[in-house]
C-alpha atoms as a PDB file:
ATOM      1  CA  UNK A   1     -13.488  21.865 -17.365  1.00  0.00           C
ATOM      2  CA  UNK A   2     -13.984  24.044 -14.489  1.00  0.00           C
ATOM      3  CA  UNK A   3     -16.478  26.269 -13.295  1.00  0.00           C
ATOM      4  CA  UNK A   4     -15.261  30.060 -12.961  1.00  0.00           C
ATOM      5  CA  UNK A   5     -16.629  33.359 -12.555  1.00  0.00           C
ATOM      6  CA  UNK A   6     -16.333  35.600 -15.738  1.00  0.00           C
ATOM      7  CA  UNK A   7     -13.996  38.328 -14.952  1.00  0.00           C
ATOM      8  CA  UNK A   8     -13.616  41.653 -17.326  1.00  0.00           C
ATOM      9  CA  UNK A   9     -10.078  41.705 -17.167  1.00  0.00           C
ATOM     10  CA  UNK A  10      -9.526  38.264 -18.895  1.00  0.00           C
ATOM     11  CA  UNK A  11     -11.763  39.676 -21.956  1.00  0.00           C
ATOM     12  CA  UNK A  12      -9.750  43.021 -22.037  1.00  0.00           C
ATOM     13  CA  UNK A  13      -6.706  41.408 -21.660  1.00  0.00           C
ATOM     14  CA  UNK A  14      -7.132  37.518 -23.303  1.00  0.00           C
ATOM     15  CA  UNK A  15      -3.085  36.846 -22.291  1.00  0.00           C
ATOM     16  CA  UNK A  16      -1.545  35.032 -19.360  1.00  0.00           C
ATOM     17  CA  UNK A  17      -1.124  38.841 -18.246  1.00  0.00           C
ATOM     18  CA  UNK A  18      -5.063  39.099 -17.059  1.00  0.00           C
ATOM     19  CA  UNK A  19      -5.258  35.593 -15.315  1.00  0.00           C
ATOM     20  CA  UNK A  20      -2.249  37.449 -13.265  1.00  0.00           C
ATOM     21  CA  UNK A  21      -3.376  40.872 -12.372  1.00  0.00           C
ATOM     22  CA  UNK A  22      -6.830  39.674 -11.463  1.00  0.00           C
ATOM     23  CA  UNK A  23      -4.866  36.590  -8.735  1.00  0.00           C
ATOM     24  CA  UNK A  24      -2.693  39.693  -7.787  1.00  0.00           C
ATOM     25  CA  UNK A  25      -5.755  41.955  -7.098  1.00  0.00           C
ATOM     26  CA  UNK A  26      -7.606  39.056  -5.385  1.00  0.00           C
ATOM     27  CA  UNK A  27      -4.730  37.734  -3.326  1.00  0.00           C
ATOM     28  CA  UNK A  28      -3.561  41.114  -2.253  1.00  0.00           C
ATOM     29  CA  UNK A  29      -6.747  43.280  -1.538  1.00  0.00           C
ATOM     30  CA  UNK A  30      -9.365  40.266  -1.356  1.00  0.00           C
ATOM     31  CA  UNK A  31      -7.600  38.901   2.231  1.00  0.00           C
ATOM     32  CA  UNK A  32      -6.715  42.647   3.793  1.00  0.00           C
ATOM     33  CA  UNK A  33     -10.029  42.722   6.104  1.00  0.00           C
ATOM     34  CA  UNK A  34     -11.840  39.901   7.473  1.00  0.00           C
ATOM     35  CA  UNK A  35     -14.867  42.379   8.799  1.00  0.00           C
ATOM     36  CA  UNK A  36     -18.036  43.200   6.880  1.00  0.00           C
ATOM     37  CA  UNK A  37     -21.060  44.821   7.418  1.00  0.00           C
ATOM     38  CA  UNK A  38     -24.369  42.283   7.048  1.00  0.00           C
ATOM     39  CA  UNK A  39     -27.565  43.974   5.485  1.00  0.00           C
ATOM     40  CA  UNK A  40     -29.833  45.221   8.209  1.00  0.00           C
ATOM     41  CA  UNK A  41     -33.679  46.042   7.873  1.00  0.00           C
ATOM     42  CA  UNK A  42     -34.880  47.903  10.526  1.00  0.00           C
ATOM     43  CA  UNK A  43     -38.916  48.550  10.873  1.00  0.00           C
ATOM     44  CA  UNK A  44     -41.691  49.451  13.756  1.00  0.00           C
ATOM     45  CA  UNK A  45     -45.209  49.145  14.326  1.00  0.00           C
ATOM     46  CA  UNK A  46     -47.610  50.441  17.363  1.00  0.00           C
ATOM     47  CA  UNK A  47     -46.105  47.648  19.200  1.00  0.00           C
ATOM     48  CA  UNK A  48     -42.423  46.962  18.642  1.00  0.00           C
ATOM     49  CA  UNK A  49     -39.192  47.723  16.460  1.00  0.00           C
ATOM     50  CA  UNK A  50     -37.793  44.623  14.651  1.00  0.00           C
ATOM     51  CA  UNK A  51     -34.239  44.654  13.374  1.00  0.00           C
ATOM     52  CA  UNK A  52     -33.870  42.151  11.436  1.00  0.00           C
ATOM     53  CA  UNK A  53     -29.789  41.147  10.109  1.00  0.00           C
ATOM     54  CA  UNK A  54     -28.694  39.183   7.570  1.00  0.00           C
ATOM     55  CA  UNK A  55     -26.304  36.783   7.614  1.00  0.00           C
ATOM     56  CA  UNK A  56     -26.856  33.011   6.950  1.00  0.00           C
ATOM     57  CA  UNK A  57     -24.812  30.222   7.447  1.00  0.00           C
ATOM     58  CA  UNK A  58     -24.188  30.679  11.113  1.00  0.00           C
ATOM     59  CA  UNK A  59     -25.186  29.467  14.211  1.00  0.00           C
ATOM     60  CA  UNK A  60     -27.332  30.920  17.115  1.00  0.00           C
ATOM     61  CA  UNK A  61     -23.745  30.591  19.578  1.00  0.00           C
ATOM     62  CA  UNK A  62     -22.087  32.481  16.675  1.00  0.00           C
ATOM     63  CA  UNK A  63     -24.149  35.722  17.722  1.00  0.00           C
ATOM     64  CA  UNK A  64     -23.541  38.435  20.424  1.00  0.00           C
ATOM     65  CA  UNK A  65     -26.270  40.782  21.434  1.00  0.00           C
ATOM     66  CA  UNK A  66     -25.775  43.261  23.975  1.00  0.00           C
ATOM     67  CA  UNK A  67     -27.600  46.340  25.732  1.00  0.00           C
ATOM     68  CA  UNK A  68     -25.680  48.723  27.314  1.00  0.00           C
ATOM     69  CA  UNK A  69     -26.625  52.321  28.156  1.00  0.00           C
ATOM     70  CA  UNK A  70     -29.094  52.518  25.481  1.00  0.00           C
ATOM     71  CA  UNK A  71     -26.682  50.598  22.694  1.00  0.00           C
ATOM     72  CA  UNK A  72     -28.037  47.912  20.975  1.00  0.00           C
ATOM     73  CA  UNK A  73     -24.433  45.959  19.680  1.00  0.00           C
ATOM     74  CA  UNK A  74     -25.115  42.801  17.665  1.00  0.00           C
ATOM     75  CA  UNK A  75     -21.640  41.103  16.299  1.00  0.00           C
ATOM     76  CA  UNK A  76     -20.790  37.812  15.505  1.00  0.00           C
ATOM     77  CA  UNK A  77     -18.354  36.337  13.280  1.00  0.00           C
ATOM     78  CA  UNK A  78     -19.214  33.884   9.825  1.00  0.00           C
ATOM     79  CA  UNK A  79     -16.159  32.059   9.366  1.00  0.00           C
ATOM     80  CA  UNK A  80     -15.611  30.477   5.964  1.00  0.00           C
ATOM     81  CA  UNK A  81     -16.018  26.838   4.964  1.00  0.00           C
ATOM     82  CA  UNK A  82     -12.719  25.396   6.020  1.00  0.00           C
ATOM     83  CA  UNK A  83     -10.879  23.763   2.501  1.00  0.00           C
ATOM     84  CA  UNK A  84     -11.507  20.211   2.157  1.00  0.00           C
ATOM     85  CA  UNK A  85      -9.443  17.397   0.797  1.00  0.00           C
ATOM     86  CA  UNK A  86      -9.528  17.829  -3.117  1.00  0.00           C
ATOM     87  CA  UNK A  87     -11.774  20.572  -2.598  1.00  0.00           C
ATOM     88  CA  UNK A  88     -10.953  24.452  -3.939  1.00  0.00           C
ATOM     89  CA  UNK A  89     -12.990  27.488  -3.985  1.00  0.00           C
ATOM     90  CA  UNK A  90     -13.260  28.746  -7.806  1.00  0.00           C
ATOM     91  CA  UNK A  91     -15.467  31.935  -7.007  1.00  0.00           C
ATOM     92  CA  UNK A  92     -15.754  33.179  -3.340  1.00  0.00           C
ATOM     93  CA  UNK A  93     -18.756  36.434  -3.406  1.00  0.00           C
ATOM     94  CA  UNK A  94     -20.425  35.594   0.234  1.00  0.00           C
ATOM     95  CA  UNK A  95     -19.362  37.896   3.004  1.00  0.00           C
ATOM     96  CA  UNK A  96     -17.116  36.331   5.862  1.00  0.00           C
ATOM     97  CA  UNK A  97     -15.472  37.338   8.739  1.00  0.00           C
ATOM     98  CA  UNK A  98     -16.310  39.568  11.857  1.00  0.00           C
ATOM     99  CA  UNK A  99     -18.590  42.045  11.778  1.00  0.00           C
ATOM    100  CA  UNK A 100     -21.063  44.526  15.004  1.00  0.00           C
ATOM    101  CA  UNK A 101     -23.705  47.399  14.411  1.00  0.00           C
ATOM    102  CA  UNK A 102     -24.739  49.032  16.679  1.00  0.00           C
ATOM    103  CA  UNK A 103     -28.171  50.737  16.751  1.00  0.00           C
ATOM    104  CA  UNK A 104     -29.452  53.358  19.908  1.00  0.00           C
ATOM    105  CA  UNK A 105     -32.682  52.322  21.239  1.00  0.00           C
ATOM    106  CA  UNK A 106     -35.418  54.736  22.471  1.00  0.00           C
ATOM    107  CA  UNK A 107     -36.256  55.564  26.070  1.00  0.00           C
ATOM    108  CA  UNK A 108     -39.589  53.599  25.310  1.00  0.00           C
ATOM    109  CA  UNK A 109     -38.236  50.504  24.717  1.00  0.00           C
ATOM    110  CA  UNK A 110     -38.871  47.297  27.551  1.00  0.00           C
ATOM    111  CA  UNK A 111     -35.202  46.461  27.816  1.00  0.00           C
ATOM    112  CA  UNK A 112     -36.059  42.915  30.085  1.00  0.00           C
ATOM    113  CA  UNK A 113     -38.469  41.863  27.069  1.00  0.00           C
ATOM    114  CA  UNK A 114     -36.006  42.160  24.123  1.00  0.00           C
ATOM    115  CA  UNK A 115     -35.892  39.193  22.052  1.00  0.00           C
ATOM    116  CA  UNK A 116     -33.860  37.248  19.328  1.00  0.00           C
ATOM    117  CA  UNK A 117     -34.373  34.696  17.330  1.00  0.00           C
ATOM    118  CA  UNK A 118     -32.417  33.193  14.394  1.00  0.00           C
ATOM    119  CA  UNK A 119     -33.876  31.298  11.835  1.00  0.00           C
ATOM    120  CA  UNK A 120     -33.660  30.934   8.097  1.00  0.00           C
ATOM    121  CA  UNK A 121     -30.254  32.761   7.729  1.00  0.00           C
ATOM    122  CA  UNK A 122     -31.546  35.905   9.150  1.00  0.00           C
ATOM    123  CA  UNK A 123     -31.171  37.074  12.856  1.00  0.00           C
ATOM    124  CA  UNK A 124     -35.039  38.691  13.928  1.00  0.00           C
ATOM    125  CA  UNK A 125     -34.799  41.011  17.130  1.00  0.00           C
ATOM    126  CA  UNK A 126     -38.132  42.596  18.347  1.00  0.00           C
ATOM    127  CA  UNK A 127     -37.688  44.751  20.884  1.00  0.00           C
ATOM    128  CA  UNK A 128     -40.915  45.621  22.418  1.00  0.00           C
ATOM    129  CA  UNK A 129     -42.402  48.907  23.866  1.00  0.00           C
ATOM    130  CA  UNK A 130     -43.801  49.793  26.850  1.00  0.00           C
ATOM    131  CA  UNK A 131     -47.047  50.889  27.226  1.00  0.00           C
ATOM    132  CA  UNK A 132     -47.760  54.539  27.052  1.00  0.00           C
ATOM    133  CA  UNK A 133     -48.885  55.656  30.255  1.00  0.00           C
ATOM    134  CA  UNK A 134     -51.379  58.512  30.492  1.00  0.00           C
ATOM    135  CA  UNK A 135     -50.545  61.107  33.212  1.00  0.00           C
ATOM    136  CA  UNK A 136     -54.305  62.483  33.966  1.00  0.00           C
ATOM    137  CA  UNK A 137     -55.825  63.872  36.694  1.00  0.00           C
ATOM    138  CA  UNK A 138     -58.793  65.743  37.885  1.00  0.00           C
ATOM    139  CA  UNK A 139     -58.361  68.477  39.559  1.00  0.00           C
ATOM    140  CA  UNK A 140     -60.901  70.514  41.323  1.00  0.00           C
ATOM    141  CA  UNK A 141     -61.321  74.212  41.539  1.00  0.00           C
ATOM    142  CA  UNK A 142     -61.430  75.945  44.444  1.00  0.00           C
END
């Protein structure tokens, strides 16, 4: 017995004929683009803005973050488990493959104190603000 994902086709259609269409539709559309788009929260407080992306099962090297010209680009690529002796994939759903956002960062952002961290499958980048500086003066009458 092996473990397999239930598809909708092989209900519909019970025959050899389903088992088919669904390893056509797999092996012809499921291998045309190795890029995807990880899930990406994006928040702020008084302080800082945090993105934080998801994408576990990589390593920090595996990461690229760059700021150019006010561009925030974070790519990377999660490669897939390479196939081991007697070992097969029945049901493949995580994303794989290549993938960069890129996010414009506000004027008030301190570019030198940007951070990133990666931990727990999810890649946390604060990027802090700079202090708000209060143009006031006294001027006297004359």
């Amino acid at each position: 017995m092996k473990l397999v994902k239930h598809n909708h086709l092989n209900s519909i259609y019970p025959s050899a004929f389903g088992g088919l269409l669904d390893r056509f539709l797999q092996d012809s559309f499921g291998e045309m683009d190795k890029r995807f788009s990880p899930a990406v929260d994006i928040s702020e407080d008084e302080s800082q803005f945090e993105i934080q992306v998801v994408v576990p099962g990589m390593k920090k090297q595996d990461f690229k973050v760059d700021l150019t010209d006010g561009r925030l680009t974070i790519s990377g690529e999660r490669k897939i488990e390479e196939k081991k002796e007697g070992k097969n994939f029945h049901s493949l759903e995580s994303q794989f493959g290549a993938f960069s956002r890129v996010f414009y960062v506000p004027d008030n952002v301190e570019a030198d104190k940007i951070e990133a961290i990666y931990e727990d499958g999810i890649l946390k980048i604060t990027l802090p603000k700079a202090e708000k500086k209060v143009n006031k003066a006294l001027i006297e009458v004359k």
